[in-house]
Protein backbone atom coordinates (compact mmCIF):
# COMPACT_ATOMS: atom_id res chain seq x y z
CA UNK A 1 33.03 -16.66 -6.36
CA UNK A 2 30.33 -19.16 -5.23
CA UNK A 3 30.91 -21.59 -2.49
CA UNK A 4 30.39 -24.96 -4.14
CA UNK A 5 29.15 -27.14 -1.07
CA UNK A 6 26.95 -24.13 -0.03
CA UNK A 7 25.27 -24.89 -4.13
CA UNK A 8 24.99 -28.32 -4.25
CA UNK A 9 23.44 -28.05 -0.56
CA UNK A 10 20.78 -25.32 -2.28
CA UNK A 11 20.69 -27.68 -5.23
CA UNK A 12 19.80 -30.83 -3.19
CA UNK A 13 17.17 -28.11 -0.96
CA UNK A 14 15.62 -27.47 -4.17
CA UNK A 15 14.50 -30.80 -5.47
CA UNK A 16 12.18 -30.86 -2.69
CA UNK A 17 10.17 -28.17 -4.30
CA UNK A 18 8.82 -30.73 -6.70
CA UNK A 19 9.14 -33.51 -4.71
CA UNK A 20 7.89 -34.13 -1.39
CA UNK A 21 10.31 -37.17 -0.05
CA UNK A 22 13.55 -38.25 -1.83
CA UNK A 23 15.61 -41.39 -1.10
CA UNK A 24 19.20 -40.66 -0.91
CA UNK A 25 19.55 -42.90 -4.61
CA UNK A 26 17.11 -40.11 -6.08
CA UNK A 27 18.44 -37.57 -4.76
CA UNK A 28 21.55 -38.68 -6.25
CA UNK A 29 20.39 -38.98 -9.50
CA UNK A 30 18.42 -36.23 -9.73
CA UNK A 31 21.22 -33.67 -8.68
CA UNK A 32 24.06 -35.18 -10.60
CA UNK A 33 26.54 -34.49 -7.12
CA UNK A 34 28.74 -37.67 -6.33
CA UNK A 35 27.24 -39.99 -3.97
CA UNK A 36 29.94 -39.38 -1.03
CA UNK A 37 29.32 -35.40 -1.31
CA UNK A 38 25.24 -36.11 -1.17
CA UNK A 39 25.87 -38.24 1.82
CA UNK A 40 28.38 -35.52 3.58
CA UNK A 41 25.43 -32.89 2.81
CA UNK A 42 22.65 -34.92 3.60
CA UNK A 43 24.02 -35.51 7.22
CA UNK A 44 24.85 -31.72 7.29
CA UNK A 45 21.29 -30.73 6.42
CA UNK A 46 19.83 -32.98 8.86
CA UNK A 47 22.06 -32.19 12.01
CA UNK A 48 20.91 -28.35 10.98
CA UNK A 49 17.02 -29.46 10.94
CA UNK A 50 16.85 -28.46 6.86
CA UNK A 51 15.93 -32.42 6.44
CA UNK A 52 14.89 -34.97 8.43
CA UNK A 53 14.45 -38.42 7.46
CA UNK A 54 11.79 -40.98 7.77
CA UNK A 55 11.81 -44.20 9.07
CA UNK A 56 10.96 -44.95 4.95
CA UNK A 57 14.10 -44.00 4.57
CA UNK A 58 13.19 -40.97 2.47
CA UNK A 59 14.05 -37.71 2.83
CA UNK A 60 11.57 -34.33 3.42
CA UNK A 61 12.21 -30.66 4.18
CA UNK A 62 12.56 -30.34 8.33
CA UNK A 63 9.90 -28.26 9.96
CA UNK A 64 12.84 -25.08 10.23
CA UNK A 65 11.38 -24.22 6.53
CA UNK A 66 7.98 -23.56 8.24
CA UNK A 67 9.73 -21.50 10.84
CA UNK A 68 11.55 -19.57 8.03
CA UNK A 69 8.76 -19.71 6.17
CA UNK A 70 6.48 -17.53 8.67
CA UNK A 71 9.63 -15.03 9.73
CA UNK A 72 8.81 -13.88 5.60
CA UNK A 73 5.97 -13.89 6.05
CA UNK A 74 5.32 -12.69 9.01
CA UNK A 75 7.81 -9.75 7.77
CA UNK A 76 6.46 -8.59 4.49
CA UNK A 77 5.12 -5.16 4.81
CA UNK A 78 2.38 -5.67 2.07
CA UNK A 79 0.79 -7.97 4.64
CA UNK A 80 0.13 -5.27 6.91
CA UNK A 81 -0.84 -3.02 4.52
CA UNK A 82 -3.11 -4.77 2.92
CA UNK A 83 -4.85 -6.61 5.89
CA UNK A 84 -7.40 -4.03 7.10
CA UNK A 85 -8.51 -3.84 3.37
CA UNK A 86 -8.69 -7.87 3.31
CA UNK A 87 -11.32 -7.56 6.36
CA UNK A 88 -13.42 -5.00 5.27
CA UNK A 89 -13.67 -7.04 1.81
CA UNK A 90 -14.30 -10.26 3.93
CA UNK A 91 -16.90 -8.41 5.53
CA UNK A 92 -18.90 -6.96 2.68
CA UNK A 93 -18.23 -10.37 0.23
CA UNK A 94 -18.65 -12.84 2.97
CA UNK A 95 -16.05 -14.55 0.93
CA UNK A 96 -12.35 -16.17 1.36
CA UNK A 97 -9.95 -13.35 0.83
CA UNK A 98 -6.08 -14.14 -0.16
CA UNK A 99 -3.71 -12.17 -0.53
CA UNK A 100 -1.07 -13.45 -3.29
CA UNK A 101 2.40 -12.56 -4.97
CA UNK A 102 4.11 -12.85 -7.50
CA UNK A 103 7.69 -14.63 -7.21
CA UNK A 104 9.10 -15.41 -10.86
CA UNK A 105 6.59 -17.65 -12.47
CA UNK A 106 4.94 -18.74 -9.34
CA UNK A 107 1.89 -17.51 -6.91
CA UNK A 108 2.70 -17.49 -3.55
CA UNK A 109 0.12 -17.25 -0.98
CA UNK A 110 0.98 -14.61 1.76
CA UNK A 111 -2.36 -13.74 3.76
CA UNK A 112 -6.06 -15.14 4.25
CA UNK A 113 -8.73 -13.88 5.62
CA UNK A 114 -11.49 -17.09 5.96
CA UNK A 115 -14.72 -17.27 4.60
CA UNK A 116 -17.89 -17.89 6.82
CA UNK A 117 -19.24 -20.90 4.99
CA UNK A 118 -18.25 -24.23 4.86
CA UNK A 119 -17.47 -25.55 1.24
């Protein structure tokens, strides 16, 4: 059985995916979760560092998604495979080499290896 706070927190996490800054009114709106449960979450998410809020007044993801963020990345084993193979590529190409996957219908960028000229 799912935990229905643990949900609707997920549920309110995921709106910032297409949105970079929410105010509490569209977060409401846009996840259909009764105001008082939003507000209980919200102050939840913050006190954890999952949101912080602006002095706008609008909500964003807290900088613990870019620690998170790197611990997966950092972790995936196709990174370190595939990173001597980036170089030697960079090398020859003198090009920008990235190193993408697939997750459902989206790209996600994993690795990079820089290019030598400016664009």
């Amino acid at each position: 059985m799912k935990n229905k706070t643990v949900v609707r927190s997920m549920d309110i996490l995921n709106l910032f995916i297409d949105h970079a800054a929410l105010t509490f009114q569209e977060i409401i709106e846009l996840s259909n979760i009764p105001k008082t449960s939003v507000y209980r979450m919200l102050i939840s998410l913050e006190e954890m560092g999952f949101v912080v809020k602006g002095n706008d007044t609008k909500y964003r993801l807290g900088l613990l998604f870019l620690t998170f963020g790197n611990l997966v990345s950092s972790r995936l084993d196709i990174r370190q495979l595939a990173f001597p193979i980036m170089q030697d590529l960079h090398k020859e190409l003198k090009e920008a080499i990235n190193l993408i996957v697939r997750e459902g219908d989206e790209a996600i960028y994993i690795e990079k290896v820089d290019n030598y000229q400016k664009v």
